[in-house]
N, C-alpha and C. Protein backbone atom coordinates (compact mmCIF):
# COMPACT_ATOMS: atom_id res chain seq x y z
N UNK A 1 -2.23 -51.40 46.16
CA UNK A 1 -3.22 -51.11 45.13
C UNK A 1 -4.11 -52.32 44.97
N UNK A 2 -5.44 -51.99 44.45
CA UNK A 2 -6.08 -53.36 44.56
C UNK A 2 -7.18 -53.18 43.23
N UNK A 3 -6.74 -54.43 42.60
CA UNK A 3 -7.43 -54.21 40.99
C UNK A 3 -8.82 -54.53 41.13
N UNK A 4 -9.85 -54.39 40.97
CA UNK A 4 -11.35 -55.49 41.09
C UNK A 4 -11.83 -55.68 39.28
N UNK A 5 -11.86 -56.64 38.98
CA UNK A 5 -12.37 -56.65 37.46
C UNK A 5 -13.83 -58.04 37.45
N UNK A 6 -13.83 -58.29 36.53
CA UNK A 6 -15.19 -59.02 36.26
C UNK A 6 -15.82 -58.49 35.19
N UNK A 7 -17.16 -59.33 34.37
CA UNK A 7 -17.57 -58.37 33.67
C UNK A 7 -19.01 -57.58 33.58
N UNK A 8 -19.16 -56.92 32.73
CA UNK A 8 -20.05 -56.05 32.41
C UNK A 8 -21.81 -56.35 33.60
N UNK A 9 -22.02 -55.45 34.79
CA UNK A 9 -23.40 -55.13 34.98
C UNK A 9 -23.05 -56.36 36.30
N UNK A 10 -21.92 -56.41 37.25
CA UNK A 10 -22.02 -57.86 37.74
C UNK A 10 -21.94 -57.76 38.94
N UNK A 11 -21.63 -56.30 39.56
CA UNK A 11 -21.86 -55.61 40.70
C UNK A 11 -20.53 -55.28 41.60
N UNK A 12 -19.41 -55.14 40.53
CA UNK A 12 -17.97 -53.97 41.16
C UNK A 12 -18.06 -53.14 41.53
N UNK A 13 -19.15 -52.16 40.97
CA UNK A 13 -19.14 -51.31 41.86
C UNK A 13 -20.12 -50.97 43.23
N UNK A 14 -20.49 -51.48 43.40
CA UNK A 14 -21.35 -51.94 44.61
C UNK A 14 -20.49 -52.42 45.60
N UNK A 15 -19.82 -53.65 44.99
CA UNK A 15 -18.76 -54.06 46.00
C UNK A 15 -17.82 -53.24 46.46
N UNK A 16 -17.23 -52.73 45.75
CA UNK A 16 -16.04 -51.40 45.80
C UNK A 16 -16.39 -50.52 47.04
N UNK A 17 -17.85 -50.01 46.93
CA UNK A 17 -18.32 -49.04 47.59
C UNK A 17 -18.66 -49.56 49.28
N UNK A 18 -19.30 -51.03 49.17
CA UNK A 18 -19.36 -51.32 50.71
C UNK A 18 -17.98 -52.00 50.90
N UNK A 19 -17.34 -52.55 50.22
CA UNK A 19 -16.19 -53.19 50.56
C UNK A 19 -15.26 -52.35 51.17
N UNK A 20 -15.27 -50.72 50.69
CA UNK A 20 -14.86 -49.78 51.56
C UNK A 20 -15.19 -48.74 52.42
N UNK A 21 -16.57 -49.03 52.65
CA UNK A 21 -17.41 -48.57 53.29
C UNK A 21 -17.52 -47.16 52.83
N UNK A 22 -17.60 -46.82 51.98
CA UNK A 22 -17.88 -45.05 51.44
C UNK A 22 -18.98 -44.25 52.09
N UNK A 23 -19.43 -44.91 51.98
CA UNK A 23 -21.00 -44.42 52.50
C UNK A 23 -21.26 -43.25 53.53
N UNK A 24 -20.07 -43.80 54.47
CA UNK A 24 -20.34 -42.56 55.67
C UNK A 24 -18.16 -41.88 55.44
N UNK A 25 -17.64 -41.91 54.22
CA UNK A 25 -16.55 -41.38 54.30
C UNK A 25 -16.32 -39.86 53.08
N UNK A 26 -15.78 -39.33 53.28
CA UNK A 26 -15.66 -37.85 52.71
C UNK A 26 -14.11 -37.87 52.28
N UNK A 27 -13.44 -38.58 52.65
CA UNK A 27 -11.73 -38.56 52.51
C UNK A 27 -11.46 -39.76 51.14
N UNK A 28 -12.17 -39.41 50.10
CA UNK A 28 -12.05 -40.41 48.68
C UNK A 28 -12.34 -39.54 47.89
N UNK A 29 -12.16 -39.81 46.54
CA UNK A 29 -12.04 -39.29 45.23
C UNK A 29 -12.54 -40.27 44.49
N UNK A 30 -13.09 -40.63 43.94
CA UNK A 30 -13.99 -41.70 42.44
C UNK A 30 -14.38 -40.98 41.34
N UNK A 31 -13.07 -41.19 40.07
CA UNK A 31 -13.42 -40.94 38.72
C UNK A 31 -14.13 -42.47 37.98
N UNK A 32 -15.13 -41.80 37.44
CA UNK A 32 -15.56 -42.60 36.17
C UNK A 32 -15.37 -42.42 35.32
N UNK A 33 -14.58 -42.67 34.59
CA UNK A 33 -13.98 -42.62 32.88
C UNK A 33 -15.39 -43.25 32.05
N UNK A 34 -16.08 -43.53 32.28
CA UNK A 34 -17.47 -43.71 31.35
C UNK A 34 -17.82 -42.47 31.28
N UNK A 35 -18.01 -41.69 31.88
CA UNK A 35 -17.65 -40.09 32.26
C UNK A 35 -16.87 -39.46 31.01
N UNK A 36 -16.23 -40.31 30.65
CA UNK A 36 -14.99 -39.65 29.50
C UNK A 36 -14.15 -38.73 30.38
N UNK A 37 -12.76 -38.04 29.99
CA UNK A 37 -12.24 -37.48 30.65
C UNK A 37 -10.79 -38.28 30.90
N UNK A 38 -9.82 -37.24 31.29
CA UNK A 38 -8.70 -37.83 31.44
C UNK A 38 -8.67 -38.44 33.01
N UNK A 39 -7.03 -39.72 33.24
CA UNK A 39 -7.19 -39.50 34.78
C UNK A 39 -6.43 -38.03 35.79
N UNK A 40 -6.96 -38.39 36.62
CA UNK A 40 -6.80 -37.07 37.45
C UNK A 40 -4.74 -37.47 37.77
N UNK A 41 -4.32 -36.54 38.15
CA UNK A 41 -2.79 -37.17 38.79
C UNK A 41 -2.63 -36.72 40.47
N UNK A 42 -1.84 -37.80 40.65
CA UNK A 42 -1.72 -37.90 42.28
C UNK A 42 -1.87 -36.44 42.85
N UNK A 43 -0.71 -35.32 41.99
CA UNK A 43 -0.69 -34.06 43.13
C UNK A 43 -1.68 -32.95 43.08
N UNK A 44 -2.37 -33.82 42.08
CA UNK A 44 -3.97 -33.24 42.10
C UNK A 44 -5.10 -33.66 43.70
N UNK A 45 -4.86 -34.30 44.56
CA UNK A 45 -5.40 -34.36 45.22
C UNK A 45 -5.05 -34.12 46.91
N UNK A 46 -6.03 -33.17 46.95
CA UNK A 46 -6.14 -32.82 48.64
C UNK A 46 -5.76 -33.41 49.59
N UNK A 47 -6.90 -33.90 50.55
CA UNK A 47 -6.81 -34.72 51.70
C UNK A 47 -7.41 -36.42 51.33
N UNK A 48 -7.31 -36.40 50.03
CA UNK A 48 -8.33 -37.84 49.85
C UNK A 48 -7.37 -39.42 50.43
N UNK A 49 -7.65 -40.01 50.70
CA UNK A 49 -6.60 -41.16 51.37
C UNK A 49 -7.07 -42.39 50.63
N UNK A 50 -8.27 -42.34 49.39
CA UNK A 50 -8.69 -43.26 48.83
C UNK A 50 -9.10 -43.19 47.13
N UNK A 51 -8.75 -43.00 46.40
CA UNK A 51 -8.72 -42.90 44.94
C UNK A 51 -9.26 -44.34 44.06
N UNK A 52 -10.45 -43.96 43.84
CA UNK A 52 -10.93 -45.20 42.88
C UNK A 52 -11.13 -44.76 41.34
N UNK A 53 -10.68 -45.19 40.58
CA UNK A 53 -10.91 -45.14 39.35
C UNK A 53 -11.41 -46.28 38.49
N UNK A 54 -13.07 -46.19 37.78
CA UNK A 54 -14.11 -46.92 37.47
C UNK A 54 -13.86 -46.71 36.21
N UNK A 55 -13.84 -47.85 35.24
CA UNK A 55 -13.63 -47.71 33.91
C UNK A 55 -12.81 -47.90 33.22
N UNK A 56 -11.58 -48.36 33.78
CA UNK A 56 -10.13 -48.49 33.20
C UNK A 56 -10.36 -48.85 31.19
N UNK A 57 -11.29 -49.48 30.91
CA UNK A 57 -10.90 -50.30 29.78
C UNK A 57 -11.43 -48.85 28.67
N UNK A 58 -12.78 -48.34 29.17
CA UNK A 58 -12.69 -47.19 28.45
C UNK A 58 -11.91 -45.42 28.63
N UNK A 59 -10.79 -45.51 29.45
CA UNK A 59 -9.90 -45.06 29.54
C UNK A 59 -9.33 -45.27 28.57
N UNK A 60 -9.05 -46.65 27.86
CA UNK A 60 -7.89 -47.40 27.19
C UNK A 60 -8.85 -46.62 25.87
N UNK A 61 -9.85 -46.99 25.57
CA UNK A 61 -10.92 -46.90 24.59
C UNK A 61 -10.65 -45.36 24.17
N UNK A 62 -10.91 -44.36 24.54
CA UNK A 62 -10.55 -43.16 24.45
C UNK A 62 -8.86 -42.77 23.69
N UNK A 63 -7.58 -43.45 25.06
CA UNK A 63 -6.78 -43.23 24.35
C UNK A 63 -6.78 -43.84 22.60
N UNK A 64 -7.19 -44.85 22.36
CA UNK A 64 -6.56 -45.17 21.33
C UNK A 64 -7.97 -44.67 20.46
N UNK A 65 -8.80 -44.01 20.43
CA UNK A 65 -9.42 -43.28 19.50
C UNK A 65 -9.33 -42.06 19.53
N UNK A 66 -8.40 -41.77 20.07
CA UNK A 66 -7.52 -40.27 19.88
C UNK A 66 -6.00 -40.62 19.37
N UNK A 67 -5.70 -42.26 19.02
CA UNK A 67 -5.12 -42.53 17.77
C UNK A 67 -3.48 -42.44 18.84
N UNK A 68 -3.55 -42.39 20.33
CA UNK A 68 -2.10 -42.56 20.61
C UNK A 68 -1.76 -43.47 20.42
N UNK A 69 -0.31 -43.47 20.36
CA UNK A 69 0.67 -44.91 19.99
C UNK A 69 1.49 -45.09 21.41
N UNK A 70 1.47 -44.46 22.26
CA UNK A 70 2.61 -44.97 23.05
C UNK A 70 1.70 -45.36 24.34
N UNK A 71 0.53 -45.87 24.14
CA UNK A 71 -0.37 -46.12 25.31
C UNK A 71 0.16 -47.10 26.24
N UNK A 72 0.71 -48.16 26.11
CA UNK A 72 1.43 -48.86 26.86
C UNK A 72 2.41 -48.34 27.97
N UNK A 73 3.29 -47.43 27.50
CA UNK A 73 4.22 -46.60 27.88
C UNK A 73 3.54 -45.79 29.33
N UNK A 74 2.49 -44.89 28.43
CA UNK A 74 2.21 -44.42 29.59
C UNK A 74 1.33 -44.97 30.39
N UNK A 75 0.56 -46.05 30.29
CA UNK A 75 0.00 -46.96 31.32
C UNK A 75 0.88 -47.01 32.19
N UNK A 76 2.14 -48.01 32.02
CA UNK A 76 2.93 -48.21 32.90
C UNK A 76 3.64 -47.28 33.67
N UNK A 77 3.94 -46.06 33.39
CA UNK A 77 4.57 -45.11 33.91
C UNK A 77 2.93 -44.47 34.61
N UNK A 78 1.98 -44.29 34.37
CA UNK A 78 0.97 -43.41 35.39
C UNK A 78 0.96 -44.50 36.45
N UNK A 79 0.09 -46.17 36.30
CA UNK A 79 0.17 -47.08 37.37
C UNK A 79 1.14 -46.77 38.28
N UNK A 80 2.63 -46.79 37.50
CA UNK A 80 4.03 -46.64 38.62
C UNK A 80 3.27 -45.20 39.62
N UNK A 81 3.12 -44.65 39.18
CA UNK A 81 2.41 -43.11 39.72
C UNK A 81 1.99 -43.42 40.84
N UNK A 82 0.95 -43.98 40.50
CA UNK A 82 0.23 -44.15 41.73
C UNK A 82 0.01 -45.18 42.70
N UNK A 83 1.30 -46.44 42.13
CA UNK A 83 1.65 -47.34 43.12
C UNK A 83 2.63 -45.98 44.23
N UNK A 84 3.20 -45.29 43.84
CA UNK A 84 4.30 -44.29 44.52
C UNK A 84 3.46 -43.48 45.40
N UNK A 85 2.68 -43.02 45.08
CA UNK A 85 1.27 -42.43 45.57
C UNK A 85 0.64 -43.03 46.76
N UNK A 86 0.52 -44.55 46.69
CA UNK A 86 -0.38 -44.82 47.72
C UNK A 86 1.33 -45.47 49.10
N UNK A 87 2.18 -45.46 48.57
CA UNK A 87 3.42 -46.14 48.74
C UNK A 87 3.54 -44.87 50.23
N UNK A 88 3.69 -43.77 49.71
CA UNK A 88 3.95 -41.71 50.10
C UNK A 88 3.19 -42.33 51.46
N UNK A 89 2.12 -43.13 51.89
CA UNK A 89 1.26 -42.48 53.14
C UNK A 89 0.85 -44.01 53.81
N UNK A 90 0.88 -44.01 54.89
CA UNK A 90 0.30 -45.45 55.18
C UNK A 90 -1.35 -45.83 54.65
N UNK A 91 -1.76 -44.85 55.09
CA UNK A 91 -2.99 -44.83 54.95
C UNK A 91 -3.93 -44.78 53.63
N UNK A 92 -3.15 -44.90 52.32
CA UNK A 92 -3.29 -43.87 51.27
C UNK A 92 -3.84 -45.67 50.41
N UNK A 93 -5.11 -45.73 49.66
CA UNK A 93 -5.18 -46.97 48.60
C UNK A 93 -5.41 -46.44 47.26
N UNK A 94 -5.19 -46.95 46.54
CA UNK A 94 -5.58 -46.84 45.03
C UNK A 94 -6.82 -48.20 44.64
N UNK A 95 -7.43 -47.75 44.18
CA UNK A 95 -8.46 -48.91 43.66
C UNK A 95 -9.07 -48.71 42.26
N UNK A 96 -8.57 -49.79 41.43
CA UNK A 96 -8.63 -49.73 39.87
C UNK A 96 -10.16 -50.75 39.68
N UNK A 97 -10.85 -50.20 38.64
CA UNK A 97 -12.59 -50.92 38.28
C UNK A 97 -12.26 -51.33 36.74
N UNK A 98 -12.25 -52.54 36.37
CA UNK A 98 -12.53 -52.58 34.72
C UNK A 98 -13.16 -53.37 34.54
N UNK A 99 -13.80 -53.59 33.38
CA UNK A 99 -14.66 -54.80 32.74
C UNK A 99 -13.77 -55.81 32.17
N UNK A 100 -13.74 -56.46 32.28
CA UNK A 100 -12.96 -57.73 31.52
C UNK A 100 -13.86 -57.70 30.48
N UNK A 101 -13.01 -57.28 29.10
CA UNK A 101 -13.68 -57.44 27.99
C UNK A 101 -13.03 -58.71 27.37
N UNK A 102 -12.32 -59.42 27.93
CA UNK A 102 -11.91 -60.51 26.95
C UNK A 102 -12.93 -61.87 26.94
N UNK A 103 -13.52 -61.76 27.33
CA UNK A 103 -14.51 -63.13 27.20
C UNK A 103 -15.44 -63.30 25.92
N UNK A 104 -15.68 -64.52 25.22
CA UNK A 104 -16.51 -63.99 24.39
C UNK A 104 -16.07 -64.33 22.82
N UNK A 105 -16.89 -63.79 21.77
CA UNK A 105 -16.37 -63.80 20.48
C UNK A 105 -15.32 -62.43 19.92
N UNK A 106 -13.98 -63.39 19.35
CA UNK A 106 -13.08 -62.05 19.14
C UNK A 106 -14.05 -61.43 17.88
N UNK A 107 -13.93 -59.59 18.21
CA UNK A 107 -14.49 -58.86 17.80
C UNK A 107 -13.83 -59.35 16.07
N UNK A 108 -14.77 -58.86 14.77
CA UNK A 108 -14.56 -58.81 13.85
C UNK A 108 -13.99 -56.97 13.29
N UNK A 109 -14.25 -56.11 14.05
CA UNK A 109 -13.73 -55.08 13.95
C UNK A 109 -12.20 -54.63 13.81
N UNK A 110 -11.21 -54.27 13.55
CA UNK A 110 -9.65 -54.02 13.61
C UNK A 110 -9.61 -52.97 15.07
N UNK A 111 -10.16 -52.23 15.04
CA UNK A 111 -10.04 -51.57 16.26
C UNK A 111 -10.63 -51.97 17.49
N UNK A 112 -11.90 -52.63 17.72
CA UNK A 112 -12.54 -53.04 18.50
C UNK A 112 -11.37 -54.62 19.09
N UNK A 113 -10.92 -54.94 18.12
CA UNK A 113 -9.42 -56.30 18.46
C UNK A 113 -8.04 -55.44 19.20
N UNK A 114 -7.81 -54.16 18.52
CA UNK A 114 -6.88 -53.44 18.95
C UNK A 114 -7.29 -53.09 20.53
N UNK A 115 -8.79 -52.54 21.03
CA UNK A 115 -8.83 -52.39 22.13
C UNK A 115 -8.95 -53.23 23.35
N UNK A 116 -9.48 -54.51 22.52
CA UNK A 116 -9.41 -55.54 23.41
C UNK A 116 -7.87 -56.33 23.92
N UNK A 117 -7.00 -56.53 22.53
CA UNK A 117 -5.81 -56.57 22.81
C UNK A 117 -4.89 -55.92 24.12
N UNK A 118 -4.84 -54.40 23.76
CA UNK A 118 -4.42 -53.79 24.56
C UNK A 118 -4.70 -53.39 26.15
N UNK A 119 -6.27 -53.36 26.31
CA UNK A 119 -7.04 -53.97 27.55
C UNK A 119 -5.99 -55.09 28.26
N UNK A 120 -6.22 -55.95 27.60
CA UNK A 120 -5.85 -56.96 28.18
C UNK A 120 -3.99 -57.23 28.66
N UNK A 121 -3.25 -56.55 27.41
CA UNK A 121 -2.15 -55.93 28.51
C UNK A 121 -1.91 -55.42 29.46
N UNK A 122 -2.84 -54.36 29.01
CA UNK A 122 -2.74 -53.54 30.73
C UNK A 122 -3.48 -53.60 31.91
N UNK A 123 -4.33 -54.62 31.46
CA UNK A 123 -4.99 -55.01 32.95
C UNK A 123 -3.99 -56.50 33.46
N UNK A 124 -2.93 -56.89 32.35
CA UNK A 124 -2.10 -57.79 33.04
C UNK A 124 -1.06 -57.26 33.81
N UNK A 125 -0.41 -56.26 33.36
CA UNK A 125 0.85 -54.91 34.36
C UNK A 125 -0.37 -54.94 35.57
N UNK A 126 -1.50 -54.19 35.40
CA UNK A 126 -2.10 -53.66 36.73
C UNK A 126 -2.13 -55.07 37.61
N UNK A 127 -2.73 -56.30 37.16
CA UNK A 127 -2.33 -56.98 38.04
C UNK A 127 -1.47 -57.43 39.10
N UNK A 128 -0.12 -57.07 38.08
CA UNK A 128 1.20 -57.81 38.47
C UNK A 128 1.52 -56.78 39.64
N UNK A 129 1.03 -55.64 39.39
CA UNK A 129 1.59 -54.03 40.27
C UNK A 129 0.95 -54.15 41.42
N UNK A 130 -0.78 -54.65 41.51
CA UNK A 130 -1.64 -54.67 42.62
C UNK A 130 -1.42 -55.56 43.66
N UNK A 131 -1.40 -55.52 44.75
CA UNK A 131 -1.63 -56.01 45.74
C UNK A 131 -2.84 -56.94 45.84
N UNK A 132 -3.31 -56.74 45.76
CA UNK A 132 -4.99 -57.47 45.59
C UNK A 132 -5.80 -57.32 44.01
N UNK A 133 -5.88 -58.58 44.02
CA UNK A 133 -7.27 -58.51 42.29
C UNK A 133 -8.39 -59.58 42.93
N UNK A 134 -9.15 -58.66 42.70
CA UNK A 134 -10.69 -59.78 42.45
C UNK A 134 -11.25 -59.84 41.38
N UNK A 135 -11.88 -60.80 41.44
CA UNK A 135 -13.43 -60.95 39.92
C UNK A 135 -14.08 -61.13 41.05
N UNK A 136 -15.18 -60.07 40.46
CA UNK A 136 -16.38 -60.10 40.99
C UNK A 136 -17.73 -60.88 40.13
N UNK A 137 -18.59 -61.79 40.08
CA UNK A 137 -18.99 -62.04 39.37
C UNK A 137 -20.45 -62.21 40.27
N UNK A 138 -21.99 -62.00 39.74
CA UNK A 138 -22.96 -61.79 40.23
C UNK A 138 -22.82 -61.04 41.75
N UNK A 139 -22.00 -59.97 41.92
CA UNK A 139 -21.85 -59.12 43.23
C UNK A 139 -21.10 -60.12 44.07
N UNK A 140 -20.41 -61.39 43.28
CA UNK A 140 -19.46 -62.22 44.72
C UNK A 140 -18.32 -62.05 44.25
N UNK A 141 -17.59 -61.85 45.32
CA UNK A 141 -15.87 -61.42 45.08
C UNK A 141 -15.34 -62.57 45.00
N UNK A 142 -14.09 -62.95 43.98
CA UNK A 142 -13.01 -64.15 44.42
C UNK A 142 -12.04 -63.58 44.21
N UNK A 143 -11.18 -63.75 45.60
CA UNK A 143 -9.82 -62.90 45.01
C UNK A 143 -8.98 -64.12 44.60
N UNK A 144 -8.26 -63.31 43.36
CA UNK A 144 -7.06 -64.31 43.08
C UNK A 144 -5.87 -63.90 43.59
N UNK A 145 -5.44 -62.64 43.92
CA UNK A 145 -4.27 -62.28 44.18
C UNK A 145 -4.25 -61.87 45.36
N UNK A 146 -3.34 -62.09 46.65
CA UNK A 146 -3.60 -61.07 47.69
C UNK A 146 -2.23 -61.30 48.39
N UNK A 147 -1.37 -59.86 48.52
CA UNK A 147 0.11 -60.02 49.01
C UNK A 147 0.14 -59.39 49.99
N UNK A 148 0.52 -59.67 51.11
CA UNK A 148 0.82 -58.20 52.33
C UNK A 148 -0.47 -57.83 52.71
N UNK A 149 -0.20 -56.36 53.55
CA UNK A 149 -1.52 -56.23 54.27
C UNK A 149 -2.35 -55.45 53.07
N UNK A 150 -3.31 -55.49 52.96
CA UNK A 150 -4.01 -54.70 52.60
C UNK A 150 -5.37 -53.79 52.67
């Protein structure tokens, strides 16, 4: 699995897209949760061998303004999902998109702290789970993490 984060307008997804050359491929799936919407689950998908999901933090944003409490829980148990998922096929990646919202002045809001808080948990699990993390920052990648092939 391979996390890419950085923040807001800095060119992840650009990178994402030539970094895996999409352009001329038909065998991927890309949800945008800016989109709103839930995520899709693994045995929801066909022949796709590449699953990107753009938006992670307002994923998070959604759950907890629909007031769930056990968001942690199931972070960790869907991620497990689809580390198992890409685990099933040689060929098979998962690729997670979020904004690093932690930079910056802590919000004065209670919820806007709650989402940043929790963000920031679960983009620390997704780390620890991924194979690869980058920050992307002005469209340049630095990876910090990179284990095995990927």
């Amino acid at each position: 699995m391979h996390f890419i984060t950085g923040g807001a307008f800095q060119g992840k997804r650009r990178w994402a897209r030539n970094n895996y050359d999409l352009s001329n491929s038909n065998d991927y799936k890309w949800q945008n949760f800016y989109d709103k919407g839930e995520m899709i689950k693994p045995e929801h998908l066909q022949n796709e061998k590449l699953i990107v999901f753009e938006g992670m933090e307002e994923l998070l944003k959604n759950r907890l303004q629909q007031k769930e409490t056990d968001i942690w829980e199931q972070w960790v148990t869907v991620i497990n999902g689809w580390k198992a998922w890409e685990a099933a096929g040689a060929d098979r990646k998962v690729v997670f998109i979020g904004c690093d919202i932690s930079k910056g002045i802590v919000p004065l809001d209670y919820c806007d702290r709650q989402w940043r808080d929790i963000t920031g948990w679960c983009y620390q699990e997704l780390a620890r789970l991924c194979n690869k993390v980058e920050i992307i920052w002005n469209g340049i990648a630095q990876t910090i993490k990179s284990e095995g092939d990927n």
